[in-house]
N, C-alpha and C. Protein backbone atom coordinates (compact mmCIF):
# COMPACT_ATOMS: atom_id res chain seq x y z
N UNK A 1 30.77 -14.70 -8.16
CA UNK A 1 29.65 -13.97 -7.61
C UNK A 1 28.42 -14.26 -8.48
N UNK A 2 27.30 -14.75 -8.09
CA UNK A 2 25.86 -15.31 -8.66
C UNK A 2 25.45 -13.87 -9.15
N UNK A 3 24.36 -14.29 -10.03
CA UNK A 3 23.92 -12.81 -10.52
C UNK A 3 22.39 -12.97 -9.92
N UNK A 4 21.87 -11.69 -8.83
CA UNK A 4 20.62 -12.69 -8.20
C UNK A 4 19.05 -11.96 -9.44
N UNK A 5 18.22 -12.82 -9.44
CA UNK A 5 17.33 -12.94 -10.10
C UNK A 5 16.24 -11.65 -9.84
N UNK A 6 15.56 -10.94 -10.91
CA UNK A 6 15.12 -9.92 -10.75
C UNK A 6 13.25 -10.78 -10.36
N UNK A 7 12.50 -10.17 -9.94
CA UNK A 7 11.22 -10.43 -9.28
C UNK A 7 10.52 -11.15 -10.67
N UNK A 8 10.84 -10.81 -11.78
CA UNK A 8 10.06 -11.08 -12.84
C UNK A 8 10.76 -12.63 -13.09
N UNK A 9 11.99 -12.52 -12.96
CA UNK A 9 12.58 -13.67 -13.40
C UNK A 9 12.20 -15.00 -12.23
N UNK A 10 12.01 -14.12 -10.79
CA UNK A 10 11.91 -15.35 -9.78
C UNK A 10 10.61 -15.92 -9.65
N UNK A 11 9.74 -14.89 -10.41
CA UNK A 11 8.12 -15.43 -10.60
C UNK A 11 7.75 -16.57 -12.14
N UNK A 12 8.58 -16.35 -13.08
CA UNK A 12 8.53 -17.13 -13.96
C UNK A 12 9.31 -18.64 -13.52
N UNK A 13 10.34 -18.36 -12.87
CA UNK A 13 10.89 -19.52 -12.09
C UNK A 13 10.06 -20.34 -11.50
N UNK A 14 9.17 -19.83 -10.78
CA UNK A 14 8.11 -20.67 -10.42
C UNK A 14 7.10 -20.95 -10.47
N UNK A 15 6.56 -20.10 -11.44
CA UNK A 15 5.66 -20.36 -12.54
C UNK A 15 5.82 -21.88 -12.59
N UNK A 16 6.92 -22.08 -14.06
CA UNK A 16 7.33 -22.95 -14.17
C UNK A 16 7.71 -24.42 -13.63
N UNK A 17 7.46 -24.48 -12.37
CA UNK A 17 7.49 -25.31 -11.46
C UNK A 17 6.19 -26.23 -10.75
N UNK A 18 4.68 -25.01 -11.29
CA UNK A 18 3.76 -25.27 -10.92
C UNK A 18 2.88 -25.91 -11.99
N UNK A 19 1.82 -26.87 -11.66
CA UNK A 19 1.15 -27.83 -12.21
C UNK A 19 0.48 -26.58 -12.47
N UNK A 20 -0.57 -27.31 -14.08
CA UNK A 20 -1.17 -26.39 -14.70
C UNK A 20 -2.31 -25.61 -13.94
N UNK A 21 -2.69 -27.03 -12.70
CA UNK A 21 -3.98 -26.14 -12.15
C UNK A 21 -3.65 -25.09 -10.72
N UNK A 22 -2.51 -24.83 -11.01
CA UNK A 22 -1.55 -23.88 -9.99
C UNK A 22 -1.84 -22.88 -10.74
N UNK A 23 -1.16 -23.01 -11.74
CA UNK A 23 -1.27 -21.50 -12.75
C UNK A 23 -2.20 -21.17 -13.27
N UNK A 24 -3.60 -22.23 -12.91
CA UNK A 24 -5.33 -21.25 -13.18
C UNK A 24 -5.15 -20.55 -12.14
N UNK A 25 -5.08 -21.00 -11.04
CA UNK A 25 -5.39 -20.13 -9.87
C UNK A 25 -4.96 -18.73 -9.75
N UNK A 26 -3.23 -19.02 -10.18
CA UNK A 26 -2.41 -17.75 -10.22
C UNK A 26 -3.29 -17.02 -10.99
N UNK A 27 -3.73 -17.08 -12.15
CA UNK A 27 -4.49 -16.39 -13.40
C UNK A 27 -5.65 -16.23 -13.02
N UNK A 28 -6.52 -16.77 -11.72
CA UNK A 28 -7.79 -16.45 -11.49
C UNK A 28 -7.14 -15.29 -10.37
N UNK A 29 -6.42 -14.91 -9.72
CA UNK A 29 -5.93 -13.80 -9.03
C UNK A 29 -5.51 -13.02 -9.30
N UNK A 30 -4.55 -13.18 -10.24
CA UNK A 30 -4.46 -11.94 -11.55
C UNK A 30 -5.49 -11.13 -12.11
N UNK A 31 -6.39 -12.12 -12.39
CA UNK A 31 -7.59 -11.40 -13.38
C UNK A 31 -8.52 -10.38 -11.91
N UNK A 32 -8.05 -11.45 -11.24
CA UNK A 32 -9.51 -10.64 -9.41
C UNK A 32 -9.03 -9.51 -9.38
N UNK A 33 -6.99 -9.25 -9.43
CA UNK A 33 -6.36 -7.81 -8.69
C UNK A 33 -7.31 -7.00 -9.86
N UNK A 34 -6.77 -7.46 -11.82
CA UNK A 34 -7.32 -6.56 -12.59
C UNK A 34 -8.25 -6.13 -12.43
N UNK A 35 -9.73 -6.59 -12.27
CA UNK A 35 -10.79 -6.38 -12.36
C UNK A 35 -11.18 -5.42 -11.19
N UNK A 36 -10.64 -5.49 -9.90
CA UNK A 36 -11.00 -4.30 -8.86
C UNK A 36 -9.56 -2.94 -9.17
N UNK A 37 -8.81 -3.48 -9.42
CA UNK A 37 -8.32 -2.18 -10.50
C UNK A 37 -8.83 -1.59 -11.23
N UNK A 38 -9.57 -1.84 -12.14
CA UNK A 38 -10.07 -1.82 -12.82
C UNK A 38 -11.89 -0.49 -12.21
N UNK A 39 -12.01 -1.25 -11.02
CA UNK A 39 -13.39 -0.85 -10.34
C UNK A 39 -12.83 0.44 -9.94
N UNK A 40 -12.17 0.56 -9.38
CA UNK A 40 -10.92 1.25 -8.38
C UNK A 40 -11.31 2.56 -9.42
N UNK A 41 -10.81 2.62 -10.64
CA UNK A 41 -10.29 3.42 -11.92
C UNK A 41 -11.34 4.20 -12.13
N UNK A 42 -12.87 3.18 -12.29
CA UNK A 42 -14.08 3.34 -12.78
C UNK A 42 -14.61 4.45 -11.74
N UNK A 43 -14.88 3.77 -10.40
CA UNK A 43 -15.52 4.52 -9.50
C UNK A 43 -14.67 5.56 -9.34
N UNK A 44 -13.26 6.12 -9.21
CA UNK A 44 -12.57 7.53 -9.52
C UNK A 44 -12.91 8.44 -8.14
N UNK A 45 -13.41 9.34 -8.25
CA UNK A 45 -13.96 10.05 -6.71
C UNK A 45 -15.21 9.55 -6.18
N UNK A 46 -16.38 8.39 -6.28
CA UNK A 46 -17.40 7.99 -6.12
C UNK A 46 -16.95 7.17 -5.58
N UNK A 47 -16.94 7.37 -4.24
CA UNK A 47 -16.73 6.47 -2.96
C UNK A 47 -17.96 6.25 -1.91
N UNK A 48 -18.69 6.70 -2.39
CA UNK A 48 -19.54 6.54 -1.31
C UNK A 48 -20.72 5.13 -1.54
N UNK A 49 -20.45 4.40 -2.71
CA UNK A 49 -20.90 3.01 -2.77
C UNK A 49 -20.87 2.17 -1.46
N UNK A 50 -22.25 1.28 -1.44
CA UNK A 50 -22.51 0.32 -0.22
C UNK A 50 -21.04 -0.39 0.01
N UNK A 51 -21.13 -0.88 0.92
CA UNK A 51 -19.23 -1.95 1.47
C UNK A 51 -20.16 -3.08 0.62
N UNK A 52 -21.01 -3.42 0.70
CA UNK A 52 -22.00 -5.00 0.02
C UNK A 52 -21.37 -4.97 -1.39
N UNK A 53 -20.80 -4.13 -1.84
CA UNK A 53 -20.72 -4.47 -3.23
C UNK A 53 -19.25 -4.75 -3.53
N UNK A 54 -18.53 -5.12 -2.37
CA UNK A 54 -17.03 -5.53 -2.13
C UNK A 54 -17.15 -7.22 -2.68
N UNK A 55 -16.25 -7.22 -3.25
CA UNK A 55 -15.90 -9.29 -3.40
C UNK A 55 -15.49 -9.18 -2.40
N UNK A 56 -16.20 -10.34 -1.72
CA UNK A 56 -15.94 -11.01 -0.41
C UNK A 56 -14.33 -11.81 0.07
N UNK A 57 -14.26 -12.06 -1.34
CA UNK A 57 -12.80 -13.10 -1.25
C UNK A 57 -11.65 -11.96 -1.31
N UNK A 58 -11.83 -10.66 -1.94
CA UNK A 58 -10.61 -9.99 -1.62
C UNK A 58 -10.72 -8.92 0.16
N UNK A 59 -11.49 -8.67 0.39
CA UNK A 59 -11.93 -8.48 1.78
C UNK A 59 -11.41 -9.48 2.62
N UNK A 60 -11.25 -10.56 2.52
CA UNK A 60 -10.85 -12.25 2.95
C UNK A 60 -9.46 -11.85 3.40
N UNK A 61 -9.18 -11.34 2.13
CA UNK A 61 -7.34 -11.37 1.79
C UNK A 61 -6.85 -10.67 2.18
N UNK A 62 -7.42 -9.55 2.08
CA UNK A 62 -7.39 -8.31 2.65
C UNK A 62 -7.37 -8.25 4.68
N UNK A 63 -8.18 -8.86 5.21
CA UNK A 63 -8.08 -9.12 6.05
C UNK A 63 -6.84 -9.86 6.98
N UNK A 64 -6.99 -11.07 5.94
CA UNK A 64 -5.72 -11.87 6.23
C UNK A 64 -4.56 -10.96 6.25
N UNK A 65 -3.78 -10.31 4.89
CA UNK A 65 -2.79 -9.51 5.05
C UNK A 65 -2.90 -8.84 6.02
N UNK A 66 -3.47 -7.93 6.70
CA UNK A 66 -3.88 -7.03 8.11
C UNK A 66 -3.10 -8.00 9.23
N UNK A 67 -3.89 -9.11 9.36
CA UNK A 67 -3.71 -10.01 10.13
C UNK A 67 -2.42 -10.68 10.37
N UNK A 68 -1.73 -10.60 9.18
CA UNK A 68 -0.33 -11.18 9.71
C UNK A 68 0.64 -10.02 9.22
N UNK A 69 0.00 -8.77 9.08
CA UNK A 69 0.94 -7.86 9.60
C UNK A 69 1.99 -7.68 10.52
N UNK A 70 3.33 -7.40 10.43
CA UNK A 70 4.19 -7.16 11.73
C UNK A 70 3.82 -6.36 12.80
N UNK A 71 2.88 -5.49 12.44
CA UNK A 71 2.50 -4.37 13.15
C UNK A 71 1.03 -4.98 14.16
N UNK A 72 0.39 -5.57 13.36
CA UNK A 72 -0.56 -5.76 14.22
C UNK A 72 -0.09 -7.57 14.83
N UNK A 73 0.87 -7.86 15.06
CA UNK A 73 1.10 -9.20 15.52
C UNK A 73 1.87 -8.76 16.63
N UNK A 74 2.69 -7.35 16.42
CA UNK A 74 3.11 -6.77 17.58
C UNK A 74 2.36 -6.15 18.54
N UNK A 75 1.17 -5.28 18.25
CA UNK A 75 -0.03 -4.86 18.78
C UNK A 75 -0.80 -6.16 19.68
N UNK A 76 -0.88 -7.08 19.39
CA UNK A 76 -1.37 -8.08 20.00
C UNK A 76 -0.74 -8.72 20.76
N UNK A 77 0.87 -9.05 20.68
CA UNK A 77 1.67 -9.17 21.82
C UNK A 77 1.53 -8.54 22.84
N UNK A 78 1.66 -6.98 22.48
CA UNK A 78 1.80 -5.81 23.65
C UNK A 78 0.67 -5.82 24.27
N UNK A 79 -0.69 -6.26 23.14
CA UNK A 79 -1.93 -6.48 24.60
C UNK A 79 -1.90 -7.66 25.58
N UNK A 80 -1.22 -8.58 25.26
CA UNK A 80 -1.33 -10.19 25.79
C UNK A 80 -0.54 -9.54 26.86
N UNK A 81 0.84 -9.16 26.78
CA UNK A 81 1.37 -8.97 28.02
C UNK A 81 1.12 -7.70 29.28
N UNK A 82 0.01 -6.91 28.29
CA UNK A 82 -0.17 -5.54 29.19
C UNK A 82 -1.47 -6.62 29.85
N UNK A 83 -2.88 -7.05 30.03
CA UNK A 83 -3.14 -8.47 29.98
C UNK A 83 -2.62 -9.29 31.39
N UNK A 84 -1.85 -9.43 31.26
CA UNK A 84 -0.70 -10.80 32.14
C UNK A 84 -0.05 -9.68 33.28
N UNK A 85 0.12 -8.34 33.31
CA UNK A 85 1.03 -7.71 33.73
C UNK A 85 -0.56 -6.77 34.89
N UNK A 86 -1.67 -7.13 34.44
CA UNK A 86 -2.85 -6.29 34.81
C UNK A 86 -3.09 -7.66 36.19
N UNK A 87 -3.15 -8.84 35.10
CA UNK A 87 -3.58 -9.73 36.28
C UNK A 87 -2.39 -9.77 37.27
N UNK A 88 -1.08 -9.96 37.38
CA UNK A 88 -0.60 -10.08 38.00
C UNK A 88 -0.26 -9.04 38.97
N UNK A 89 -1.19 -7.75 38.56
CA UNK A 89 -0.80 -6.64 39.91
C UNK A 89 -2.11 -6.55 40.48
N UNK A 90 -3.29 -7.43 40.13
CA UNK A 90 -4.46 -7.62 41.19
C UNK A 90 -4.10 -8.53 42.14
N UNK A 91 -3.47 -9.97 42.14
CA UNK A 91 -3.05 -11.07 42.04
C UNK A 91 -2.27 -10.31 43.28
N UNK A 92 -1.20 -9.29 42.91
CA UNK A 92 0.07 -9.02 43.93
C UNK A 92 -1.08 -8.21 44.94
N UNK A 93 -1.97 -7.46 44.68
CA UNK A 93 -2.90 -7.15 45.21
C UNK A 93 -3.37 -7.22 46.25
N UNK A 94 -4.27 -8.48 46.24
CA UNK A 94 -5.07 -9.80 46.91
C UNK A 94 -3.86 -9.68 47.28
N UNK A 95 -2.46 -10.02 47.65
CA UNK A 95 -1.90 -10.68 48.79
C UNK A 95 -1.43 -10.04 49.91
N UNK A 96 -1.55 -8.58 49.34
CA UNK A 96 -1.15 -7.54 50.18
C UNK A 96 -2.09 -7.13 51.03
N UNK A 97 -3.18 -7.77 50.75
CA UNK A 97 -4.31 -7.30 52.04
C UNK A 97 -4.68 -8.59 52.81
């Protein structure tokens, strides 16, 4: 029986695997989560700051994750076919008259 690898161990695993200018990047995303952690901490109950003062690139990401959500990939199915199921009862419609 394998002993399976804990998250820390499967991230150094591939760490290790990646060219050095892999692991700036990793470390320039690291430092992005810290630093709006960081904002996150600072601003505390002062939420009412402009959206303009968001990094654009985690808004990006942020988006993206949304986007390939299970939830909203299912939401968008269920419109495509509610959609297809609208045209096809105008469609049955038109033939009935």
């Amino acid at each position: 029986m394998s002993k399976r690898l804990t998250d820390r161990e499967n991230l150094l695993h591939k760490l290790q695997q990646m060219t050095d200018t892999e692991v700036e990047d990793v470390l320039d995303y690291v430092s992005q989560l810290e630093r709006a952690k960081q904002r996150q901490s600072e601003r505390g109950g002062r939420r009412d700051r402009k959206a303009s003062q968001h990094n654009p690139t985690t808004d990006d990401e942020l988006l993206m994750m949304l986007s390939t959500a299970y939830e909203n990939r299912r939401a968008c199915q269920v419109f495509e076919w509610e959609s297809i199921r609208r045209k096809s009862e105008i469609k049955a419609g038109n033939y009935a008259s």
